[in-house]
Protein backbone atom coordinates (compact mmCIF):
# COMPACT_ATOMS: atom_id res chain seq x y z
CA UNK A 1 125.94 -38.94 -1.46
CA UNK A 2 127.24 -41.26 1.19
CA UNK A 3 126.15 -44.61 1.93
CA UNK A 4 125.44 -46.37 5.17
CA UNK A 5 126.93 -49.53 3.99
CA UNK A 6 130.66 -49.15 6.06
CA UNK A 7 131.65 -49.83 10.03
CA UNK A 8 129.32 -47.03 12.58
CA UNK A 9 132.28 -45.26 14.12
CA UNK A 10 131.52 -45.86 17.73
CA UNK A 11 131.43 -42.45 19.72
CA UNK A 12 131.46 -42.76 23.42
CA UNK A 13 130.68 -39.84 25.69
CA UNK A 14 129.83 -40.15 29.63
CA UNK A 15 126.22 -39.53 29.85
CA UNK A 16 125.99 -42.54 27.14
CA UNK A 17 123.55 -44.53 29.76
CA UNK A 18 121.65 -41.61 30.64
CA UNK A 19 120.56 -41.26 26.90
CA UNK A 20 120.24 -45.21 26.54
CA UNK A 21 117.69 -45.41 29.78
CA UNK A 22 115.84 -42.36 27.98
CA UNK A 23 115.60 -43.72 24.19
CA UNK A 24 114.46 -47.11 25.91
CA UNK A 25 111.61 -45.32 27.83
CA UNK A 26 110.72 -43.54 24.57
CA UNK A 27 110.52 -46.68 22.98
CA UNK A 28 108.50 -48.42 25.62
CA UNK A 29 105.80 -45.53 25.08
CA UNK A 30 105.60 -46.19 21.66
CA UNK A 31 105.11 -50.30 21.81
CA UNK A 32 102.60 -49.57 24.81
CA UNK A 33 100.29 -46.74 22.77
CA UNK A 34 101.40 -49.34 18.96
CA UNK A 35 99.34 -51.89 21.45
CA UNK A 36 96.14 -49.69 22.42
CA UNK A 37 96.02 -48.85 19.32
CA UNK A 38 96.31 -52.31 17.47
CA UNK A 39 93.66 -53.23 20.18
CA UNK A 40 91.26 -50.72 18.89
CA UNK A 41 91.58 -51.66 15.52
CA UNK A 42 90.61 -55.09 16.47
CA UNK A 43 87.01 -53.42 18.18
CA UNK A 44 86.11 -51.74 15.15
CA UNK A 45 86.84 -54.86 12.48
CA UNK A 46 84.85 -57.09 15.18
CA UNK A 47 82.27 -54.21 14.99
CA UNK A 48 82.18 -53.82 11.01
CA UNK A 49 82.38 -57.72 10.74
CA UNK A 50 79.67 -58.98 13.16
CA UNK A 51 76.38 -59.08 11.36
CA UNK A 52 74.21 -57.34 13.74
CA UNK A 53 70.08 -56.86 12.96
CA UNK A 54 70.68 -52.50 13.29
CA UNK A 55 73.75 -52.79 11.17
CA UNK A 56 71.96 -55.39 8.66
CA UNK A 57 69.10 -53.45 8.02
CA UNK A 58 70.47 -50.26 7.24
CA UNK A 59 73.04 -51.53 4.95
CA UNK A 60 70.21 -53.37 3.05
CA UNK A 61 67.94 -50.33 3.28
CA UNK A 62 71.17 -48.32 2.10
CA UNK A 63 72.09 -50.42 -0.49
CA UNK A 64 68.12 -50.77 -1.62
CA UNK A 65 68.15 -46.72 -2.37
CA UNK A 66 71.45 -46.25 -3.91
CA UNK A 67 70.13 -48.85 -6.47
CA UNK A 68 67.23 -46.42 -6.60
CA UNK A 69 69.15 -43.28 -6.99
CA UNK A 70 71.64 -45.66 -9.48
CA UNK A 71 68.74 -46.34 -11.56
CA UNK A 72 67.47 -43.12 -11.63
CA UNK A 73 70.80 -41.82 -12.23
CA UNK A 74 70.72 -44.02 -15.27
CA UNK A 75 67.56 -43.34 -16.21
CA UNK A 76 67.88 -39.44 -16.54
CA UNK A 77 71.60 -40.13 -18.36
CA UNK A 78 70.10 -41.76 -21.15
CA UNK A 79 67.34 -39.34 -21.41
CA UNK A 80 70.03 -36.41 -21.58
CA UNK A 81 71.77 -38.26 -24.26
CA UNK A 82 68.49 -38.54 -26.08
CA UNK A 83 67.59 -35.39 -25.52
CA UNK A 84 71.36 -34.56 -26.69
CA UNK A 85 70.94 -36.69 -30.12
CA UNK A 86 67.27 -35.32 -30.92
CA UNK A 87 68.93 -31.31 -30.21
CA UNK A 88 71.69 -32.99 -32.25
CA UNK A 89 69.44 -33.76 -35.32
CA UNK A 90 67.71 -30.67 -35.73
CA UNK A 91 70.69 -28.76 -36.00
CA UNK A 92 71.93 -31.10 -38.47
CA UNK A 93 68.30 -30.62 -40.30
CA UNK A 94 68.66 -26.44 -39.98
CA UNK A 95 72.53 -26.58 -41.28
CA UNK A 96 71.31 -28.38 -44.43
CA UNK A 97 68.29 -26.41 -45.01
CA UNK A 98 70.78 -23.53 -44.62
CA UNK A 99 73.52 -24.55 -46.90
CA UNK A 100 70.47 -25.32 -49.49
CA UNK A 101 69.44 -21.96 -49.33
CA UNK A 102 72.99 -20.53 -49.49
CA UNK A 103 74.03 -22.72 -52.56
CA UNK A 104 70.70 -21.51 -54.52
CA UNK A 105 71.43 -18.15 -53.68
CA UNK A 106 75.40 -18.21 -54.60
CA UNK A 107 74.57 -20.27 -58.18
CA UNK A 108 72.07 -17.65 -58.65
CA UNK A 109 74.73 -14.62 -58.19
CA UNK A 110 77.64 -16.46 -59.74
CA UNK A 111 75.52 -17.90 -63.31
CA UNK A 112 73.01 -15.11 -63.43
CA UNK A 113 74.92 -12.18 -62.56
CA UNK A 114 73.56 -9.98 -65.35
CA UNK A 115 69.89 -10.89 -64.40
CA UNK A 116 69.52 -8.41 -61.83
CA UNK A 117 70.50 -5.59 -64.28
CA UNK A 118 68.67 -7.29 -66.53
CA UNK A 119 65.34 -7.60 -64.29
CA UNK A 120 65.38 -3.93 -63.43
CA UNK A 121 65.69 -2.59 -67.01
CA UNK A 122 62.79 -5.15 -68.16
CA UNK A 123 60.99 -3.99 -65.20
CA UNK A 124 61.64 -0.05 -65.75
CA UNK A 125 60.12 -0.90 -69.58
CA UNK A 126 57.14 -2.51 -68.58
CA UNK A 127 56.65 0.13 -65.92
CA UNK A 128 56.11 2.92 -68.70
């Protein structure tokens, strides 16, 4: 990669003024619309800055509902994450009545595993 840091070469050709008088024009067009521009800048920060009684109102009116909406938005969060824990609860409740009923039911099967053969003959005796 080459750097810019040496002597420009200078490279003169004859329509050298002809290009000068037409970059200088192109650069006078720029300063002149940098200018209009930099002046309407100035217009809308004197606009935005100037505390007028329109302006005033309907920021304070604006401001007064998006603390509404804010709070309300607040409001129905912490209801969701109630909602969320109570949801959350109950299935903890269901899994443990579950895993009760699943450990009765596998140290039934794995201590008594001759009761059920057991059960049906006593019950096939009784039944004559």
């Amino acid at each position: 990669m080459e750097t810019m840091d040496g002597p420009v070469p200078e490279v003169r050709t004859e329509g050298e003024p002809a290009v000068a008088e037409q970059l200088g024009q192109n650069v006078d067009q720029i300063i002149v619309k940098v200018d209009e521009l930099e002046q309407r800048l100035n217009e809308v920060e004197q606009f935005y800055s100037k505390p007028g009684k329109k302006q005033s109102n309907t920021s304070k009116a604006s401001s007064v509902m998006k603390e509404k909406d804010k709070d309300k938005q607040i409001t129905s969060f912490k209801r969701r994450q109630l909602d969320a824990s109570r949801r959350e609860a109950a299935a903890t409740k269901r899994m443990q009545d579950l895993m009760r009923q699943f450990s009765v039911l596998l140290r039934q099967h794995i201590i008594y595993p001759f009761c059920e053969r057991h059960i049906s003959a006593m019950s096939t005796k009784f039944a004559t």
